[in-house]
Protein backbone atom coordinates (compact mmCIF):
# COMPACT_ATOMS: atom_id res chain seq x y z
CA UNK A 1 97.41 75.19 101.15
CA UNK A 2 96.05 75.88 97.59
CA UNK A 3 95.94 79.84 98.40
CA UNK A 4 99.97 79.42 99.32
CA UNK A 5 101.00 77.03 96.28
CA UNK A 6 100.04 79.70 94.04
CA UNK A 7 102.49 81.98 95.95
CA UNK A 8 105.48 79.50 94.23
CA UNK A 9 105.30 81.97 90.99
CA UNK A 10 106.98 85.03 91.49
CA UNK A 11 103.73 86.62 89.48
CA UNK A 12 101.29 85.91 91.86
CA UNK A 13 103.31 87.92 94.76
CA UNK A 14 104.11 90.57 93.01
CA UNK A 15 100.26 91.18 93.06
CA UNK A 16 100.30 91.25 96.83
CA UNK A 17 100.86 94.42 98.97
CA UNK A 18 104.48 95.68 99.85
CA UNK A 19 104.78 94.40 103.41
CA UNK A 20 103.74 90.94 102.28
CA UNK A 21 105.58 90.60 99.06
CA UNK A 22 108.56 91.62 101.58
CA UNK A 23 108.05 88.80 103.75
CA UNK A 24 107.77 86.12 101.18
CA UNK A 25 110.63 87.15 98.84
CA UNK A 26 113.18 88.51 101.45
CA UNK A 27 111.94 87.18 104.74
CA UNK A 28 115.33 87.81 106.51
CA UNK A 29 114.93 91.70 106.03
CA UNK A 30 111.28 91.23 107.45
CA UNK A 31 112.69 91.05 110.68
CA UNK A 32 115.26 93.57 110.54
CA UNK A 33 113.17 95.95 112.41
CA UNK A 34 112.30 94.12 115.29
CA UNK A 35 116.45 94.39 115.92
CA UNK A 36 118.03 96.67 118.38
CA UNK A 37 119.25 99.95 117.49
CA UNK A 38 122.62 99.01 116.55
CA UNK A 39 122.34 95.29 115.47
CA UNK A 40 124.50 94.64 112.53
CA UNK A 41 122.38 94.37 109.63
CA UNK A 42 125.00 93.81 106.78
CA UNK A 43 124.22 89.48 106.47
CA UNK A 44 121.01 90.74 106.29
CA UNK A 45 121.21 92.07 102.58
CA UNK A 46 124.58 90.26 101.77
CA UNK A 47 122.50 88.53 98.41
CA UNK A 48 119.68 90.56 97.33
CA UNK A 49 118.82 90.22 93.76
CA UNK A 50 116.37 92.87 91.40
CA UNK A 51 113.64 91.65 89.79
CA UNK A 52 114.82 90.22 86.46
CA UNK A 53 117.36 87.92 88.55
CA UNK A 54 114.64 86.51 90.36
CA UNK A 55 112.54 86.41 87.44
CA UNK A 56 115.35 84.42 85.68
CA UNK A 57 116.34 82.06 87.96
CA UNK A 58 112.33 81.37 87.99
CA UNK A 59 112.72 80.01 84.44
CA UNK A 60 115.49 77.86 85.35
CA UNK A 61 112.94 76.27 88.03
CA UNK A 62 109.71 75.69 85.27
CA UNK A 63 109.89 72.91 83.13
CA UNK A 64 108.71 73.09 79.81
CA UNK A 65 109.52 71.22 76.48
CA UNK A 66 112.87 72.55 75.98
CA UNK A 67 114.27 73.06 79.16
CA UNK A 68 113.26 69.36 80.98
CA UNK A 69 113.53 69.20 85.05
CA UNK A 70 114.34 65.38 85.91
CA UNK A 71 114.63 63.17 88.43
CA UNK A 72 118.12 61.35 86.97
CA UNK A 73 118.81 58.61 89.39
CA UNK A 74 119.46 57.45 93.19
CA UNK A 75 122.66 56.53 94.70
CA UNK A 76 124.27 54.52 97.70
CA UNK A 77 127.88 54.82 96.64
CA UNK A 78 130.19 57.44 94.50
CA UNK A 79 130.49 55.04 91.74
CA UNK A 80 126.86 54.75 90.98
CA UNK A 81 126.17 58.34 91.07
CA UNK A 82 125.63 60.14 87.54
CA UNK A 83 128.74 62.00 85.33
CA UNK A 84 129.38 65.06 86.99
CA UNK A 85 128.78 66.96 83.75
CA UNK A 86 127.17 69.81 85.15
CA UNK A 87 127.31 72.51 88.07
CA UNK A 88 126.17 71.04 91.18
CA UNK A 89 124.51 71.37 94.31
CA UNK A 90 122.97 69.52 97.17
CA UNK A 91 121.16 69.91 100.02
CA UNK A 92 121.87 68.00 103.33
CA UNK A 93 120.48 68.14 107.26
CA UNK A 94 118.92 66.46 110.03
CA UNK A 95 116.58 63.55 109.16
CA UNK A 96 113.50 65.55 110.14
CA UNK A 97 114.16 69.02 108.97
CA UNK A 98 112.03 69.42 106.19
CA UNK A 99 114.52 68.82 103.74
CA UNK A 100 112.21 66.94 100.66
CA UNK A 101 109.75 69.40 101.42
CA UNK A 102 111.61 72.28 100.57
CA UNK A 103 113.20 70.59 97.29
CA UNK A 104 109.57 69.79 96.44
CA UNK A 105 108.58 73.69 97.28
CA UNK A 106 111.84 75.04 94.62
CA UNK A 107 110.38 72.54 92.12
CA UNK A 108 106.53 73.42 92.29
CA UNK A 109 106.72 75.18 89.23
CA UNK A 110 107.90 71.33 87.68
CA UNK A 111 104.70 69.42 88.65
CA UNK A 112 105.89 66.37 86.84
CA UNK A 113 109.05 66.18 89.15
CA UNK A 114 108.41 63.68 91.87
CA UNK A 115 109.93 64.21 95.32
CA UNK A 116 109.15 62.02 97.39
CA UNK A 117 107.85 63.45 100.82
CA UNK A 118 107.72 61.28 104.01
CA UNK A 119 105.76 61.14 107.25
CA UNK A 120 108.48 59.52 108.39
CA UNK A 121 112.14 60.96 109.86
CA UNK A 122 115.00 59.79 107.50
CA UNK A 123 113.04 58.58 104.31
CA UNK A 124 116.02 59.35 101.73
CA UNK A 125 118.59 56.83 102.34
CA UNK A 126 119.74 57.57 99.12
CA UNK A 127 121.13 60.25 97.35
CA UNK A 128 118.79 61.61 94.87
CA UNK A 129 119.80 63.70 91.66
CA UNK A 130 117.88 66.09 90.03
CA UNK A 131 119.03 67.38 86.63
CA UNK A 132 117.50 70.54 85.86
CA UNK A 133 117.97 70.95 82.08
CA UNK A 134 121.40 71.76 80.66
CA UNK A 135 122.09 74.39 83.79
CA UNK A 136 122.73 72.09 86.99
CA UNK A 137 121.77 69.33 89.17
CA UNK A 138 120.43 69.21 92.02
CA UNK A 139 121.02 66.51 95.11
CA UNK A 140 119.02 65.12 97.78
CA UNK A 141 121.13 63.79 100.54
CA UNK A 142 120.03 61.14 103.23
CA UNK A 143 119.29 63.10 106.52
CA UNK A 144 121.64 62.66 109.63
CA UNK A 145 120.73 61.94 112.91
CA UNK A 146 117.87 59.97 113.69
CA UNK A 147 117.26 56.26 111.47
CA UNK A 148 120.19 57.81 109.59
CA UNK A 149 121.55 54.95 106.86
CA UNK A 150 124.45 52.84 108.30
CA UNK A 151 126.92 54.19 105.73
CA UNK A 152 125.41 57.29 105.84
CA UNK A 153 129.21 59.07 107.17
CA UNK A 154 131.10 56.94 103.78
CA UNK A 155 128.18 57.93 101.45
CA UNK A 156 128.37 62.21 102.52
CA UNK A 157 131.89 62.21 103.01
CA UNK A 158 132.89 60.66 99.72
CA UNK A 159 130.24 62.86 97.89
CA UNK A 160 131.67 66.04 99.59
CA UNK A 161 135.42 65.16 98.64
CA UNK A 162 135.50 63.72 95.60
CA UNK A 163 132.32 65.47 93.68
CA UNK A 164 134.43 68.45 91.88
CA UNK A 165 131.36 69.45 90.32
CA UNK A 166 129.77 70.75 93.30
CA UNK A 167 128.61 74.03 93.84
CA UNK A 168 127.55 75.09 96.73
CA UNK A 169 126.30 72.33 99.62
CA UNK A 170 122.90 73.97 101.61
CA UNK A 171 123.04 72.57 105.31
CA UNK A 172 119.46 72.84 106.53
CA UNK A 173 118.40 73.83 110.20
CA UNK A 174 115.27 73.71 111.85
CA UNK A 175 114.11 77.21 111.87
CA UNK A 176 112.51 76.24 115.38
CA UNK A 177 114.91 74.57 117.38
CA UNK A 178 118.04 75.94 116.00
CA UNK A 179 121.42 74.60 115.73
CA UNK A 180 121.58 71.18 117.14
CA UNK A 181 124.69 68.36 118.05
CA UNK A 182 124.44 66.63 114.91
CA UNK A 183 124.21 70.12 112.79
CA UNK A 184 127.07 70.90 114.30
CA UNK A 185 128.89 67.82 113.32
CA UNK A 186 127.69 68.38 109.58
CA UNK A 187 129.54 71.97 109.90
CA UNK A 188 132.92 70.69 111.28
CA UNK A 189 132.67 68.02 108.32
CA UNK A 190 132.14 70.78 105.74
CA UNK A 191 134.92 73.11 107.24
CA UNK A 192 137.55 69.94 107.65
CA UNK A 193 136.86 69.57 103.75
CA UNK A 194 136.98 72.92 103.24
CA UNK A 195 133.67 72.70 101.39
CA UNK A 196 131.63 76.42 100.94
CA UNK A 197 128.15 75.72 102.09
CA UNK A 198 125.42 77.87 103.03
CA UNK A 199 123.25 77.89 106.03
CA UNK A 200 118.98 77.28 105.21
CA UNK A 201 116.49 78.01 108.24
CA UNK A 202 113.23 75.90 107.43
CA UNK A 203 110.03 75.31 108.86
CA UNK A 204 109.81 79.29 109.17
CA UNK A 205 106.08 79.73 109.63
CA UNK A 206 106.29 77.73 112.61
CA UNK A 207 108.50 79.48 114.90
CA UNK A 208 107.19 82.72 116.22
CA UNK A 209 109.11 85.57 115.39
CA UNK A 210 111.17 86.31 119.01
CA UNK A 211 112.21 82.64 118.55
CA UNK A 212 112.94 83.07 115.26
CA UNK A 213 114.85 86.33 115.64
CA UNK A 214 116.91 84.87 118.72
CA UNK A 215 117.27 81.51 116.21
CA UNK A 216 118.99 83.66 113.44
CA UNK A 217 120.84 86.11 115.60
CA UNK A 218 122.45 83.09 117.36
CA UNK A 219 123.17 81.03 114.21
CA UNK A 220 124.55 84.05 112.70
CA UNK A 221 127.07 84.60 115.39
CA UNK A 222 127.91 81.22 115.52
CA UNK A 223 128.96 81.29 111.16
CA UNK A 224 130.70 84.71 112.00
CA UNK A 225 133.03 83.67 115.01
CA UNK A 226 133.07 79.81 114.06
CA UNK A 227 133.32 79.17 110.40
CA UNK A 228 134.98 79.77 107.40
CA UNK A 229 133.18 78.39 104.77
CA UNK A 230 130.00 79.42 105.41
CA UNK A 231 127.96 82.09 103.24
CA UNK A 232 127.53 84.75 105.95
CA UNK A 233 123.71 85.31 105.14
CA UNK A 234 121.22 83.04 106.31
CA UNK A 235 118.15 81.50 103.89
CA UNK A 236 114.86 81.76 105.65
CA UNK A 237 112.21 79.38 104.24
CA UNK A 238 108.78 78.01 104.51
CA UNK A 239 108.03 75.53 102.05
CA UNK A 240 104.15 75.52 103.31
CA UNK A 241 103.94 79.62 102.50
CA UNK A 242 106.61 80.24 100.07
CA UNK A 243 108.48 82.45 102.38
CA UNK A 244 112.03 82.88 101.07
CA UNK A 245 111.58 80.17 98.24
CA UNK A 246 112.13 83.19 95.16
CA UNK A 247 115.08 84.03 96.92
CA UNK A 248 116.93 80.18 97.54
CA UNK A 249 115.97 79.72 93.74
CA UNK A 250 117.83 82.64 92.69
CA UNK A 251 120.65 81.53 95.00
CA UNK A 252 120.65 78.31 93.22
CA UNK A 253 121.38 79.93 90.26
CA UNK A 254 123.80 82.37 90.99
CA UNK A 255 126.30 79.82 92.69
CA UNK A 256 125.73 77.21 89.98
CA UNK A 257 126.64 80.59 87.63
CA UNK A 258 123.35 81.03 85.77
CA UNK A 259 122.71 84.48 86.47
CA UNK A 260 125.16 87.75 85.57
CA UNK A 261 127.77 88.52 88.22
CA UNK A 262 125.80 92.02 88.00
CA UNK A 263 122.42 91.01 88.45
CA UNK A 264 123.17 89.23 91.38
CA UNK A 265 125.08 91.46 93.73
């Protein structure tokens, strides 16, 4: 574990060789060339930023006495959620996929930030904000599905509507089973509201790579023929290696318009 948590500095992979650095920062193209001749490759490489993007977005991510990372506050209701003074995003999926974990992996850099990580399925029955310095906030949503909160649909579906501050919503999929029935439930909600979301593949490092591969291919025909709103590339992640981590961060700052239109393309 200690060998991968220094991975969460974009420093410390830029030591490693090529093919490794690959994986970590851009694991999507990783497995480009395990496709057949003739795949379409273009969501592949749809958002793939140069060095000094992902070297500023880092920045945004590392706390330090001018530039504070917080945990703000916790809400059941619209009403007791914070101003929404700042760019916005959040991050919402089934209650077991991995979701505080991977918020906890974009904030490693921020020791002091405490995110809570559970043992147990559906932990956050709250929604959690996260203000990172002057830039943006980021929110924790209750998972769906299983031990869900009651008012779980009012809580989400208010946030989604009425929060005019928001960004960019990141609907999170088990990088091992797939698309499920609730996921897509959470994707009709976020095309009815007309809501531009991206899709995040977690748990990366423990799916092999032909289930992974069939995983992505399948999930990116679905966004192609079935949605609107969705970013066409996917996010691969591991929040236990790092994988894809550099990348989301940079993501996160590009949508919530810290980063130059021209470093980003």
């Amino acid at each position: 574990g200690r060998a991968s948590a220094q991975l969460a500095a974009l420093s410390q992979v830029l030591r490693l060789e090529r093919s490794r650095r690959t994986a970590i920062v851009f694991p999507l193209q990783k497995l480009e060339r395990y496709l057949a001749p003739g795949t379409d490759t273009a969501p592949f490489r749809l958002f793939q930023p140069g060095l000094a993007a992902l070297q500023r977005s880092e920045a945004l991510f590392r706390s330090d006495h001018g530039h504070p990372i917080d945990y703000v506050s916790s809400a059941v209701r619209m009403d007791h959620a914070p101003p929404p003074a700042l760019p916005e995003v959040c991050f919402i999926g089934r209650s077991n996929v991995g979701k505080s974990s991977l918020i906890r992996a974009l904030f490693s850099l921020a020791p002091e930030v405490e995110v809570r990580v559970s043992k147990t399925p559906g932990h956050t029955k709250k929604m959690n904000f996260f203000k990172v310095g002057k830039y943006f906030t980021l929110v924790d949503m209750p998972g769906y599905g299983y031990r869900a909160p009651q008012d779980f649909v009012e809580m989400v579906e208010a946030y989604l509507q009425e929060r005019h501050n928001l960004k960019r919503t990141f609907l999170l999929v088990d990088g091992v089973v797939g698309l499920q029935k609730t996921d897509h439930i959470a994707v009709e909600m976020l095309e009815e509201f007309g809501i531009p979301y991206v899709m995040v593949l977690t748990k990366i490092d423990r799916a092999s790579r032909g289930l992974l591969l069939k995983n992505v291919l399948e999930i990116q025909e679905f966004v192609k023929e079935s949605t609107q709103g969705c970013f066409p590339q996917l996010f691969l992640v591991s929040s236990v290696e790092f994988s894809g981590i550099h990348l989301l961060r940079c993501f996160v700052a590009h949508v919530t318009g810290n980063l130059p239109t021209v470093e980003a393309s």
